[in-house]
Protein backbone atom coordinates (compact mmCIF):
# COMPACT_ATOMS: atom_id res chain seq x y z
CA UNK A 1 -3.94 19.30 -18.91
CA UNK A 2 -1.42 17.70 -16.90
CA UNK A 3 -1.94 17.40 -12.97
CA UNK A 4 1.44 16.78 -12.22
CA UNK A 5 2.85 19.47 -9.77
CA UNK A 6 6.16 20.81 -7.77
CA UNK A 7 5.31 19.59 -4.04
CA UNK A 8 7.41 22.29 -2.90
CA UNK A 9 4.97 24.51 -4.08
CA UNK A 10 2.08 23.18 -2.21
CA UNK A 11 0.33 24.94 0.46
CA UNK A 12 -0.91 22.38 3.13
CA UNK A 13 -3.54 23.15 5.66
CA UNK A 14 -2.07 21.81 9.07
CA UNK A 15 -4.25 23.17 11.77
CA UNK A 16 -7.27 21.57 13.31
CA UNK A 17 -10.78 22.51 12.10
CA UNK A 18 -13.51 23.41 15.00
CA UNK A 19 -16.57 26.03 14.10
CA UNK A 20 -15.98 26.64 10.93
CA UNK A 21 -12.41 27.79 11.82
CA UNK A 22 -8.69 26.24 11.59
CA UNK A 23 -7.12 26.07 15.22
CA UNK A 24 -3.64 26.47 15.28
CA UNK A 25 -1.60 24.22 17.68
CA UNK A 26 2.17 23.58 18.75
CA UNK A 27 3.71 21.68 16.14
CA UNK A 28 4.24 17.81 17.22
CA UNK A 29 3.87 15.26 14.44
CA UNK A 30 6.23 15.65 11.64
CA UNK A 31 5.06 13.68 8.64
CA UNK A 32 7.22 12.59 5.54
CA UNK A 33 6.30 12.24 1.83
CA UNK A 34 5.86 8.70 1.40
CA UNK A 35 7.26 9.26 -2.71
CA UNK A 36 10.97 10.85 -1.92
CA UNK A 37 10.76 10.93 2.25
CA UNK A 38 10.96 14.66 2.14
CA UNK A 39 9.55 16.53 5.44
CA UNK A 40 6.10 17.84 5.24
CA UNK A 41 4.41 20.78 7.49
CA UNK A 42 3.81 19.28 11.19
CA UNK A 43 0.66 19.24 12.65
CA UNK A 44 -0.81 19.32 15.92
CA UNK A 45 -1.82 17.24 18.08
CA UNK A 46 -5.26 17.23 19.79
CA UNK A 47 -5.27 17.02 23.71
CA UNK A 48 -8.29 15.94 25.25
CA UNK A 49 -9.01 19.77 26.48
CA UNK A 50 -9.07 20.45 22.75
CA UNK A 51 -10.87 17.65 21.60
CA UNK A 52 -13.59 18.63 24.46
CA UNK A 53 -13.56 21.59 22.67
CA UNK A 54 -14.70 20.20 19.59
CA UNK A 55 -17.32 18.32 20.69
CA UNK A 56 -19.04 21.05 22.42
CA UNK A 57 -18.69 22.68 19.35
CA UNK A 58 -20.90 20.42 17.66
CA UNK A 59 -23.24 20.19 20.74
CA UNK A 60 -23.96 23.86 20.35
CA UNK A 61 -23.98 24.30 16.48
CA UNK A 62 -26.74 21.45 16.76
CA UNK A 63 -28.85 23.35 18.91
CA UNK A 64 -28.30 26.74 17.36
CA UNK A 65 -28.47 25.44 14.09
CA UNK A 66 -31.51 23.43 14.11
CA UNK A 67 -29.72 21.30 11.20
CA UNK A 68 -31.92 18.31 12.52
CA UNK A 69 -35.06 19.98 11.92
CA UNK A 70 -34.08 21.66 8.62
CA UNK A 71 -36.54 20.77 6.05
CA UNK A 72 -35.05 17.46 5.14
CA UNK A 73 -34.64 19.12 0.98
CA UNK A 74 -32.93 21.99 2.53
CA UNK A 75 -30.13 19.61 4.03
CA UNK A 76 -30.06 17.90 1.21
CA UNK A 77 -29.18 21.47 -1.05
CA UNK A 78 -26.59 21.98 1.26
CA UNK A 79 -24.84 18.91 0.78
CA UNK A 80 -25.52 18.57 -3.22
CA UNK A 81 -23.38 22.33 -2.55
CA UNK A 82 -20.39 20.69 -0.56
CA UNK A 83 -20.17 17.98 -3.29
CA UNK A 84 -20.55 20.40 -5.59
CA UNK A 85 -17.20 22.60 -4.42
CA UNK A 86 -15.40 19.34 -3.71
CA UNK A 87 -15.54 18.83 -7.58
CA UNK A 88 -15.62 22.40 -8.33
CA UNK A 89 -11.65 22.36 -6.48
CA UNK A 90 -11.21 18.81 -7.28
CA UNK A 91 -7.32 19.56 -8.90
CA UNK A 92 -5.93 21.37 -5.68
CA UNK A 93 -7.68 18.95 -3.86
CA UNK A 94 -6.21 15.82 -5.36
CA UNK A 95 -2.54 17.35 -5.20
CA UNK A 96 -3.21 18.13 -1.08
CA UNK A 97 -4.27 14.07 -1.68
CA UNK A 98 -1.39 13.42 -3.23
CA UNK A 99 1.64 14.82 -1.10
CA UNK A 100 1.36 12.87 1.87
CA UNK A 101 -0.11 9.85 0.90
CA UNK A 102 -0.06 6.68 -1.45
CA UNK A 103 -2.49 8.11 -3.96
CA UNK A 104 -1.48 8.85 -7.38
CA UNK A 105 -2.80 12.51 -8.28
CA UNK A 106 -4.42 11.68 -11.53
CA UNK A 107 -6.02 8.94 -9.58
CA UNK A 108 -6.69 10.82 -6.54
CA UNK A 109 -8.57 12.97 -9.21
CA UNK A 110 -10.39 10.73 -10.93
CA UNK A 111 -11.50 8.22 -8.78
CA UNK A 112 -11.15 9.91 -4.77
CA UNK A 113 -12.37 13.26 -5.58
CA UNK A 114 -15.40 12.09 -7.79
CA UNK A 115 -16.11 9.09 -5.43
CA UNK A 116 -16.14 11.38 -2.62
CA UNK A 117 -18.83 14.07 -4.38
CA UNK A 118 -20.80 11.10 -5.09
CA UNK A 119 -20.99 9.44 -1.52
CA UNK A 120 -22.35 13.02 -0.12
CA UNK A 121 -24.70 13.76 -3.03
CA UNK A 122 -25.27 9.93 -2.40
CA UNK A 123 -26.36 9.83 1.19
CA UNK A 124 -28.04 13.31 1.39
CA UNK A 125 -30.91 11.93 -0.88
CA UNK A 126 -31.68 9.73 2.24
CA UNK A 127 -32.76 12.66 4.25
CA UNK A 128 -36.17 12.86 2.64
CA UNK A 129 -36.90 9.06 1.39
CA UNK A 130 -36.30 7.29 4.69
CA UNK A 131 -38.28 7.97 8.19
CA UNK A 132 -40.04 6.52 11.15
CA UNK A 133 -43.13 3.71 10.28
CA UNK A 134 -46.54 3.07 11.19
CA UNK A 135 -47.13 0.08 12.76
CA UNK A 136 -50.55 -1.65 13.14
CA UNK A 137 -51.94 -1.32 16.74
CA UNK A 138 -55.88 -1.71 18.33
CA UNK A 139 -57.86 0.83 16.84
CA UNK A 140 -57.76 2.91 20.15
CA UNK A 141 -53.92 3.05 19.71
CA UNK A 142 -51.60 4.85 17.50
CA UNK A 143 -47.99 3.16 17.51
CA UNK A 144 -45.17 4.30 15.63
CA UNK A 145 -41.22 3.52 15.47
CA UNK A 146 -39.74 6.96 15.37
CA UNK A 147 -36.19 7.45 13.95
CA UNK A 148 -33.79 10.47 15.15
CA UNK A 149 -30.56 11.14 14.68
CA UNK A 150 -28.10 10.42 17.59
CA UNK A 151 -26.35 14.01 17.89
CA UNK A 152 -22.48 14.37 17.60
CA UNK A 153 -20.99 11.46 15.77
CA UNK A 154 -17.03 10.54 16.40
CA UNK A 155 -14.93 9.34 13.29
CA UNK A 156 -11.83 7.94 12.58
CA UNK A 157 -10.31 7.64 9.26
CA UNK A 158 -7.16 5.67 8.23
CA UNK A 159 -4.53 6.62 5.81
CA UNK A 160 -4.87 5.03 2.75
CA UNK A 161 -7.67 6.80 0.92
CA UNK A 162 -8.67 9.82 3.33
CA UNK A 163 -10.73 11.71 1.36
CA UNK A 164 -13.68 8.35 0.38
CA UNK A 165 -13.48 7.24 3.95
CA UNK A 166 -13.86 10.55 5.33
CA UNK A 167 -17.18 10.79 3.01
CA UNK A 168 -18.30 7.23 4.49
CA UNK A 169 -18.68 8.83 7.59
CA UNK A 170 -19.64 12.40 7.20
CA UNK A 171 -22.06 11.58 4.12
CA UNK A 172 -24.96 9.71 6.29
CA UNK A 173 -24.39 11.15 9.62
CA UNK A 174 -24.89 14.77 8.28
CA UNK A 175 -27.73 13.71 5.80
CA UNK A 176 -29.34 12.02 9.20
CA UNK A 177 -29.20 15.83 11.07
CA UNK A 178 -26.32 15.02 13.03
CA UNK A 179 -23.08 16.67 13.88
CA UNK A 180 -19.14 15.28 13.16
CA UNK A 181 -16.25 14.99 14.69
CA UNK A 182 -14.12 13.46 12.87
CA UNK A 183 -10.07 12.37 13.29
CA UNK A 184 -8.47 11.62 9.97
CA UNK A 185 -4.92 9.80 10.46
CA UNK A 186 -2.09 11.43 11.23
CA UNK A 187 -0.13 10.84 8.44
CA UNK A 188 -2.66 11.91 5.81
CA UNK A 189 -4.62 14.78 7.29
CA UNK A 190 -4.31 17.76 4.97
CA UNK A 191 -6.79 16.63 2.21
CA UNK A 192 -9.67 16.03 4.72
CA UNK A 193 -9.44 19.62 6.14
CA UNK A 194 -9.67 20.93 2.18
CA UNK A 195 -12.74 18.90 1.98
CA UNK A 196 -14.39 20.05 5.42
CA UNK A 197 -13.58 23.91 5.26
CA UNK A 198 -15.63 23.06 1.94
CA UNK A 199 -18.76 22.57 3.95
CA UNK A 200 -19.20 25.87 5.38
CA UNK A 201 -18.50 27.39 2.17
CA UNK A 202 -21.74 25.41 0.86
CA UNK A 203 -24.10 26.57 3.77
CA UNK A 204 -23.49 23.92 5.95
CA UNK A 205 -23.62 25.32 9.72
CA UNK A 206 -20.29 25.93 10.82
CA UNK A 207 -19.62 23.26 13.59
CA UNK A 208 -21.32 20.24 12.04
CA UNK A 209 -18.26 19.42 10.57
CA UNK A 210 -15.24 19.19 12.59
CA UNK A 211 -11.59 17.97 12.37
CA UNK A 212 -9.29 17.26 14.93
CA UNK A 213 -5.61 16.42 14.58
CA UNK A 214 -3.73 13.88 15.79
CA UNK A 215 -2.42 10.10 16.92
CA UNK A 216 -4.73 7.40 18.02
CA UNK A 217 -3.41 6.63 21.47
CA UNK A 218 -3.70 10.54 22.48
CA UNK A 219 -6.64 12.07 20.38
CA UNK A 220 -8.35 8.98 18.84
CA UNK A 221 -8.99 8.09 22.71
CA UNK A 222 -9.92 10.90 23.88
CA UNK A 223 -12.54 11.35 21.13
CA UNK A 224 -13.92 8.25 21.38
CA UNK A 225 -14.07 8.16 25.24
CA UNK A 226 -15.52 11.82 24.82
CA UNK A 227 -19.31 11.42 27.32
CA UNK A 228 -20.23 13.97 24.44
CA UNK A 229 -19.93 11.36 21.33
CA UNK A 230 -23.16 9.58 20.84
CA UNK A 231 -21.78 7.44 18.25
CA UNK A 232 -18.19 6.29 16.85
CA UNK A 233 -17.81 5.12 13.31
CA UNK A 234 -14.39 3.34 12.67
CA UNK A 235 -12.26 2.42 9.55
CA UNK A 236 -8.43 0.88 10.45
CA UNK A 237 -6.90 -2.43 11.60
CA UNK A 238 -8.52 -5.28 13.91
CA UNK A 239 -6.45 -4.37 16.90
CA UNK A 240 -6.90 -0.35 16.97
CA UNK A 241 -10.58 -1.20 16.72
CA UNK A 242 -10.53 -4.00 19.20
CA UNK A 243 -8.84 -0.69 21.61
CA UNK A 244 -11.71 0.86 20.23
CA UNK A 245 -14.31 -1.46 21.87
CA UNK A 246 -12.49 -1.17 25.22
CA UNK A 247 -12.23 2.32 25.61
CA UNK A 248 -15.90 2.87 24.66
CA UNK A 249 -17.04 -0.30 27.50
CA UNK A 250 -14.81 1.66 29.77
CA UNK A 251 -16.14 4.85 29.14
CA UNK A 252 -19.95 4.62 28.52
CA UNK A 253 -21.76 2.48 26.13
CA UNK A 254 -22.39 3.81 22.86
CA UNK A 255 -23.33 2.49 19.27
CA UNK A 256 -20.32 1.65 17.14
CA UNK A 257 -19.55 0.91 13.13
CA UNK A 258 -16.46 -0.52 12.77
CA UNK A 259 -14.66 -1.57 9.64
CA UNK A 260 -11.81 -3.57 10.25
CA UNK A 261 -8.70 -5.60 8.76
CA UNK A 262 -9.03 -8.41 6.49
CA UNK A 263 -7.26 -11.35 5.09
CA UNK A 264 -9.30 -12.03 1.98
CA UNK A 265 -9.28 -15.58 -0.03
CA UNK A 266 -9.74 -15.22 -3.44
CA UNK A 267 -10.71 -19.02 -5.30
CA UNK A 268 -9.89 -19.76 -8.57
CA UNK A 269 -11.27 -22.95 -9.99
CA UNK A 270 -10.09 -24.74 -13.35
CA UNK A 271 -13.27 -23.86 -15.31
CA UNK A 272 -12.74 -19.72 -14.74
CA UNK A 273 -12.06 -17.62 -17.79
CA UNK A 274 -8.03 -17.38 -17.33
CA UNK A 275 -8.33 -13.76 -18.97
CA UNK A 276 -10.68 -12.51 -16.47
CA UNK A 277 -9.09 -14.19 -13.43
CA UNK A 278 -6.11 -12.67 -14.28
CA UNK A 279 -7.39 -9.46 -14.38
CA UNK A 280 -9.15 -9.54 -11.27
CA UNK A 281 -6.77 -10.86 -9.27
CA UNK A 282 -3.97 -7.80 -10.16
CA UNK A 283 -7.20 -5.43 -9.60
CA UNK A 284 -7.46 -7.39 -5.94
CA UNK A 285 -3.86 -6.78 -4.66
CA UNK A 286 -2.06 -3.83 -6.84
CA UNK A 287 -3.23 -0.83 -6.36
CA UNK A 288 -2.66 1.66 -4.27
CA UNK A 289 0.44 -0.64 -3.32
CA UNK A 290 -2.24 -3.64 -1.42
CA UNK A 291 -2.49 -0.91 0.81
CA UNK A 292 -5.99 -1.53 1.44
CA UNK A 293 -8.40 -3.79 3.46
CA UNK A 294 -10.76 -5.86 1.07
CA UNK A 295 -7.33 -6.58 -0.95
CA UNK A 296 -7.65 -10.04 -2.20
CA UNK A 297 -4.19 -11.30 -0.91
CA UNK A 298 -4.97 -15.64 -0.47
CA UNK A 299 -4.73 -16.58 -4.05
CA UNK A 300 -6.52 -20.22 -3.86
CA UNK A 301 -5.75 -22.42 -7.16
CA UNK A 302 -7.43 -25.25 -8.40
CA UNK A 303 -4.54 -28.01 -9.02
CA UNK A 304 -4.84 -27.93 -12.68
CA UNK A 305 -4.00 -24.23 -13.72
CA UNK A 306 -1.82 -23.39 -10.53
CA UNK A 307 0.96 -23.64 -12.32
CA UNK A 308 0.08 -22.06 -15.41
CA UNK A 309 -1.78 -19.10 -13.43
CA UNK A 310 1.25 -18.46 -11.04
CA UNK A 311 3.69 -18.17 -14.38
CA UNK A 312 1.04 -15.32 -16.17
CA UNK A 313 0.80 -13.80 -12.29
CA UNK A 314 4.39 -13.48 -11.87
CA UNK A 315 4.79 -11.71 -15.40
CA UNK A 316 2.23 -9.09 -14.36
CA UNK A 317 3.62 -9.00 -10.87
CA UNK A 318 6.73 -7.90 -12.99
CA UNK A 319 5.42 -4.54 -14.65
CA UNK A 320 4.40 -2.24 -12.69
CA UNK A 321 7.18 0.78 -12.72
CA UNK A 322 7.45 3.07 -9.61
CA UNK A 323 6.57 7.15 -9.44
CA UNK A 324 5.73 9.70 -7.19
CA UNK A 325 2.03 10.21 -6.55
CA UNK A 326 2.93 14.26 -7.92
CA UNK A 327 3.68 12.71 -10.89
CA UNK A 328 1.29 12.41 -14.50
CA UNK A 329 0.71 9.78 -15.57
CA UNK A 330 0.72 7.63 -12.49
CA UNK A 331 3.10 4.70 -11.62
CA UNK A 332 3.53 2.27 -9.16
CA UNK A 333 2.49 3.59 -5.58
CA UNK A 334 4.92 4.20 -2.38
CA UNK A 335 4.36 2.18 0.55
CA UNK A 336 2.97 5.05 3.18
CA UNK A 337 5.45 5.06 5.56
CA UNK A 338 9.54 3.45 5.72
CA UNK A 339 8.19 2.11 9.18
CA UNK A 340 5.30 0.17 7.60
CA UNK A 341 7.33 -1.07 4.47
CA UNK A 342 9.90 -2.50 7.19
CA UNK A 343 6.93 -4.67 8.39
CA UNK A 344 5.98 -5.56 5.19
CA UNK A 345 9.87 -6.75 3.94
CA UNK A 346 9.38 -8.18 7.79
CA UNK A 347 6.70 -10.63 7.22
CA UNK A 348 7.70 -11.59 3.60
CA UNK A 349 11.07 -12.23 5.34
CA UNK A 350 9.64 -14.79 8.26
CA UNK A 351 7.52 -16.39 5.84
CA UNK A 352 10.16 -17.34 4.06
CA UNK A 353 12.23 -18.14 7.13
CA UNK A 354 9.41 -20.89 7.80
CA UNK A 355 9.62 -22.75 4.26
CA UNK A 356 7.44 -20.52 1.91
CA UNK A 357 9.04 -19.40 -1.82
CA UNK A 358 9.32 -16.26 -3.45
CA UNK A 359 7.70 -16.67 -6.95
CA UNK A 360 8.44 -13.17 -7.95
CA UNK A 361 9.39 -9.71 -5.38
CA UNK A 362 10.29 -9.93 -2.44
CA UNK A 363 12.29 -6.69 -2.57
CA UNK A 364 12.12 -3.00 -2.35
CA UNK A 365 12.57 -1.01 -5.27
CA UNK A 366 16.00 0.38 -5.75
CA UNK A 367 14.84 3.82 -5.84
CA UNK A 368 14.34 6.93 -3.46
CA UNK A 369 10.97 6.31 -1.29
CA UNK A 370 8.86 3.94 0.25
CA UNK A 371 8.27 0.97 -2.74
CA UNK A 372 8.06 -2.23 -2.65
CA UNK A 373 7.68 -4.63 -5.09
CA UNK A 374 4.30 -6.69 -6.13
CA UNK A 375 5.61 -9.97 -4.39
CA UNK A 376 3.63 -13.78 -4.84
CA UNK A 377 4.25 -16.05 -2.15
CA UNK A 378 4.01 -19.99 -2.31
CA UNK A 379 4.67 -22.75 -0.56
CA UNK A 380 2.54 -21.44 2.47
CA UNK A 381 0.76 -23.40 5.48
CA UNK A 382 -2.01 -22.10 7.81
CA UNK A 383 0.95 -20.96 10.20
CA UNK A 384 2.81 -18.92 8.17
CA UNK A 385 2.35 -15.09 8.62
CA UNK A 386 2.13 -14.45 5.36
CA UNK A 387 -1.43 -16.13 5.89
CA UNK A 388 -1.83 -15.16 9.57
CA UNK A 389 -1.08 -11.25 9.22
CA UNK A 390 -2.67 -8.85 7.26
CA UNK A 391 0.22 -7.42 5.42
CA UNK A 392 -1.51 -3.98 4.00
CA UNK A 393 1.39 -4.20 1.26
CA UNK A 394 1.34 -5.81 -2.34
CA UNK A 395 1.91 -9.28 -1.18
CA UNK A 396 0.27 -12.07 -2.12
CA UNK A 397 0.15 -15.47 -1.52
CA UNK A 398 -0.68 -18.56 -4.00
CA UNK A 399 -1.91 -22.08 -2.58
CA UNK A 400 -3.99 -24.91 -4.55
CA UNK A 401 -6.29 -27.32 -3.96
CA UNK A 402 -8.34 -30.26 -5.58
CA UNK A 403 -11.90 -30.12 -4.52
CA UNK A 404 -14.35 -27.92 -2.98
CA UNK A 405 -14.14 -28.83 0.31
CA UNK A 406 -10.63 -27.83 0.27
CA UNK A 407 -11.19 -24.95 -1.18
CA UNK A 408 -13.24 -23.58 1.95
CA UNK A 409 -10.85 -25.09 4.40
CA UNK A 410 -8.24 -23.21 2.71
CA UNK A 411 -10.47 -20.05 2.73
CA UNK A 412 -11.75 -19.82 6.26
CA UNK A 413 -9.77 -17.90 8.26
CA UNK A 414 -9.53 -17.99 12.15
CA UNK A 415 -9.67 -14.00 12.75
CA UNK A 416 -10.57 -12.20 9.47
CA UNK A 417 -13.87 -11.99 7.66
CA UNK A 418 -14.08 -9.11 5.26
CA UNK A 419 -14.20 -9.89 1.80
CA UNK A 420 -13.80 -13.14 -0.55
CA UNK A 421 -13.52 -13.37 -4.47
CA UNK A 422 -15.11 -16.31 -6.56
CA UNK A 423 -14.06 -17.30 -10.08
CA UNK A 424 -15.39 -19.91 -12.00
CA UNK A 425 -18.19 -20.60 -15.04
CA UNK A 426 -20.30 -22.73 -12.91
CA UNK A 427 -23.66 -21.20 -11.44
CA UNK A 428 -24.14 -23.68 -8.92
CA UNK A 429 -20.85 -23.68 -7.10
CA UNK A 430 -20.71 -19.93 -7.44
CA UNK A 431 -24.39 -20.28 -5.28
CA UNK A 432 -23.11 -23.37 -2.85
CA UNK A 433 -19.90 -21.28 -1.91
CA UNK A 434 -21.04 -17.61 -1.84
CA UNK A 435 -23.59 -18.70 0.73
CA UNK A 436 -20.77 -20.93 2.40
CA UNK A 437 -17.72 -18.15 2.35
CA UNK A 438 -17.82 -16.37 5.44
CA UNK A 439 -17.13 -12.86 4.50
CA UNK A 440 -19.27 -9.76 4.42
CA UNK A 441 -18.74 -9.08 0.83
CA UNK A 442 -18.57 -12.03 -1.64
CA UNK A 443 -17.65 -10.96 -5.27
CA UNK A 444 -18.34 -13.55 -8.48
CA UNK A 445 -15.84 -13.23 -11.41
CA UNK A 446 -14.48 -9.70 -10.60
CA UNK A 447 -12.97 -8.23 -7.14
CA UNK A 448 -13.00 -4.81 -5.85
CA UNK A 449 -15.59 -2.17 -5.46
CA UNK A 450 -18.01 -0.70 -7.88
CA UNK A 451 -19.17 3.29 -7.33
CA UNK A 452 -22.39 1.47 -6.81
CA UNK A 453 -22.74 3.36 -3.31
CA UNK A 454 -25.98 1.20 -3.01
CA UNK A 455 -23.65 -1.76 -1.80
CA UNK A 456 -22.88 -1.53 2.01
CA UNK A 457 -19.32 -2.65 3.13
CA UNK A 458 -18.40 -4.45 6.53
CA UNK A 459 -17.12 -7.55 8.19
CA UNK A 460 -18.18 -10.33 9.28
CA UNK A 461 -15.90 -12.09 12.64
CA UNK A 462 -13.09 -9.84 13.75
CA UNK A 463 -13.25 -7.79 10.42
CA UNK A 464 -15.72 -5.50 11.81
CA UNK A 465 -19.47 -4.71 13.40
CA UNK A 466 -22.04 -2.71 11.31
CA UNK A 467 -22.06 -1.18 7.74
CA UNK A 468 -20.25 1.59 5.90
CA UNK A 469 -22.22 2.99 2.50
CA UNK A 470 -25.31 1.54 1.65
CA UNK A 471 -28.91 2.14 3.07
CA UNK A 472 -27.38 0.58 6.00
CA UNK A 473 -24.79 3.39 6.93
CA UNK A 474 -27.75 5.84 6.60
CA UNK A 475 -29.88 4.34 9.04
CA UNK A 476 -26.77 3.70 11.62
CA UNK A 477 -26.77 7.20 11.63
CA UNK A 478 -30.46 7.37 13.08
CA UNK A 479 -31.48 5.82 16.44
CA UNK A 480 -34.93 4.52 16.82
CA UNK A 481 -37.73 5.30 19.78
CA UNK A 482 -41.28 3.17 20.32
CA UNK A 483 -43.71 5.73 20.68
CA UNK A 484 -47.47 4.18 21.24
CA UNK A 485 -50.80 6.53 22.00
CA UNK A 486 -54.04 5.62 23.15
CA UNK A 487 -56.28 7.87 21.56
């Protein structure tokens, strides 16, 4: 069965989604297919009246619900349900995941839709395997560290795979007995309503889940400055979540998970199986267009096989062939936006203003919609901004060293801290540097992301504060009180 489909034929849902109900509004952000640039249905935008709204929804489907005190199996049924209707309506959703964003459909299907059912089925086994401890005391005392959840969680989602991040947060705050409210971007919303009308469809209280519409200078502040949010969880860029911090310093103090930019070093040294290196490093920059924040965009070379590596780089650099994400099989994806590919073209333009060579790209494709093609930078310094910026496009750039200690020079960055790949055959080094690479996520001879849900994600400098997935996410979603009784 093919998934491909007629966009025009799509129904998109483009109302927000408060109490188990979509909320119309005025119309007043158009959005644009990213594939051809035609106009999509508007949506609203969330004022902070509305977004009060919201919130006191999930105050008051907390209390009436009880979801926090629901036997913790009985929240866990509920959510093994959602997951189970998210793969039940997995096509229709894919090709909602499709339209507006960078996502191939059969790839939205396979890997966004299943990835998503497995993050909630995932985190909803917490609920009855993780809880408060006892803690040894005097005899005459009984202490204990109990853990509850904090109430209404805020979230913001970016745009450049809305329906997994949009499972990183709902996933362990609703398996921890709290409520959402959760902001998906602007330019990618539909697919995350699908999934959270879903939830009340499985048995899921209507107002635990809840999505408002809308930019994040107008409703991402307002949410997040909300008295009513007890926690915000946070995936985007550096500076949105650097606004973030402010607004939540000026407006109360609250926990925070934020998962930010990154500029990630990938080092190649001359004993590394070519094949897999090869491999790995296409897997760390091409898909989804480099639209995405652990992509592995400073290629570091050992002297010896730079030259031979950038050759076989530039030939796969060369292959990938444009389509639209409606169509089966998938190509090549669109950059998500004609403003963001004119930042990308931007950068790769004053890099090369400042001395750095094109080694293959460097262009758009000369076709309708937003692609760009897999471009390989060298000839870079520390001060060019093809190093400096995160470009969220598929650009990379190549640079070599001799020895170790160059390697990690080259791989420090001043700002980011996200990710870092490792590739060679020699235990020890990979043990010296992955303890030495300062990065939240070091990966050995591969890059990228297993379904291994196990794994928490975050940042380590200005690429972030806390964990998504993991254990760790789970128990973010749970605050912790000292209780101690003399008996």
């Amino acid at each position: 069965m093919t998934l491909a489909f007629d966009p025009a034929a799509l129904t998109l849902p483009a109302a927000h989604f408060i109490g188990g109900d979509f909320v119309r509004g005025a119309a007043a952000l158009d959005l644009a297919a990213p594939s051809d640039g035609r106009a999509l249905p508007p949506i609203p935008q969330a004022d902070a009246a509305l977004v009060d709204r919201a919130v006191e929804t999930a105050r008051a489907a907390l209390k009436s619900s009880g979801w926090a005190g629901w036997q913790p199996r009985a929240r866990i049924r509920a959510m093994h349900a959602w997951a189970d209707l998210i793969e039940a309506n997995g096509a229709e959703i894919a090709r909602i995941e499709a339209v507006a964003s960078s996502r191939p459909v059969a790839q939205a299907l396979a890997g966004d839709v299943a990835s998503t059912a497995e993050q909630i089925r995932f985190f909803a086994e917490f609920a009855d395997k993780e809880a408060g401890t006892l803690v040894p005391t005097a005899d005459s005392q009984m202490g204990f560290i109990s853990a509850q959840p904090h109430g209404v969680v805020g979230a913001i989602t970016p745009w450049n795979f809305p329906l997994s991040m949009a499972a990183w947060k709902l996933g362990p705050a609703l398996a921890a007995g709290n409520a959402v409210v959760l902001k998906p971007s602007e330019m990618t919303p539909y697919s995350t309503l699908a999934m959270a009308a879903l939830s009340v469809k499985a048995g899921i209280p209507a107002g635990l889940v809840n999505i408002v519409l809308g930019d994040g200078p107008g409703t991402g502040a307002a949410l997040t400055a909300h008295p009513g949010i007890d926690k915000v969880s946070f995936t985007g860029s550096t500076r949105a979540g650097s606004q973030i911090m402010e607004t939540v310093a000026r407006s109360g103090i609250k926990p925070m998970t934020l998962e930010l930019g990154g500029k990630s070093p990938q080092l190649v040294f001359a004993d590394a199986d070519m094949d897999v290196v090869l491999d790995s490093l296409e897997k760390g920059i091409l898909p989804n267009a480099g639209q995405f924040c652990v992509a592995g965009s400073r290629i570091l070379v050992q002297r010896e096989i730079a030259e031979e590596l950038a050759a076989k780089l530039a030939e796969r650099f060369a292959r990938p062939v444009p389509a639209a994400t409606w169509e089966d099989p998938a190509g090549f994806s669109p950059i998500i936006s004609e403003k963001q590919l004119a930042r990308i073209d931007g950068i790769v333009g004053a890099a090369v203003a400042q001395g750095a060579e094109i080694l293959c790209g460097g262009t758009r494709f000369d076709r309708p919609g937003s692609f760009y093609r897999p471009t390989l930078i060298g000839g870079v310094d520390a001060a060019s901004p093809a190093i400096t910026e995160e470009i969220f496009g598929p650009v990379a750039t190549l640079q070599v060293f001799d020895t170790e200690e160059e390697a990690m020079a080259l791989a420090a960055h001043p700002v980011y801290g996200l990710c870092a790949g490792l590739y060679t055959r020699d235990l020890g080094r990979a043990m010296r540097l992955t303890r030495r690479l300062e990065a939240g996520t070091v990966w050995v001879n591969r890059y990228g992301r297993t379904r291994d849900h196990i794994l928490p994600t975050g940042g380590w400098k200005s690429s972030g504060l806390g964990k998504d997935l993991g254990r760790e996410a789970y128990l973010s979603s749970l605050r912790t009180k000292t209780v101690l009784i003399d008996l």
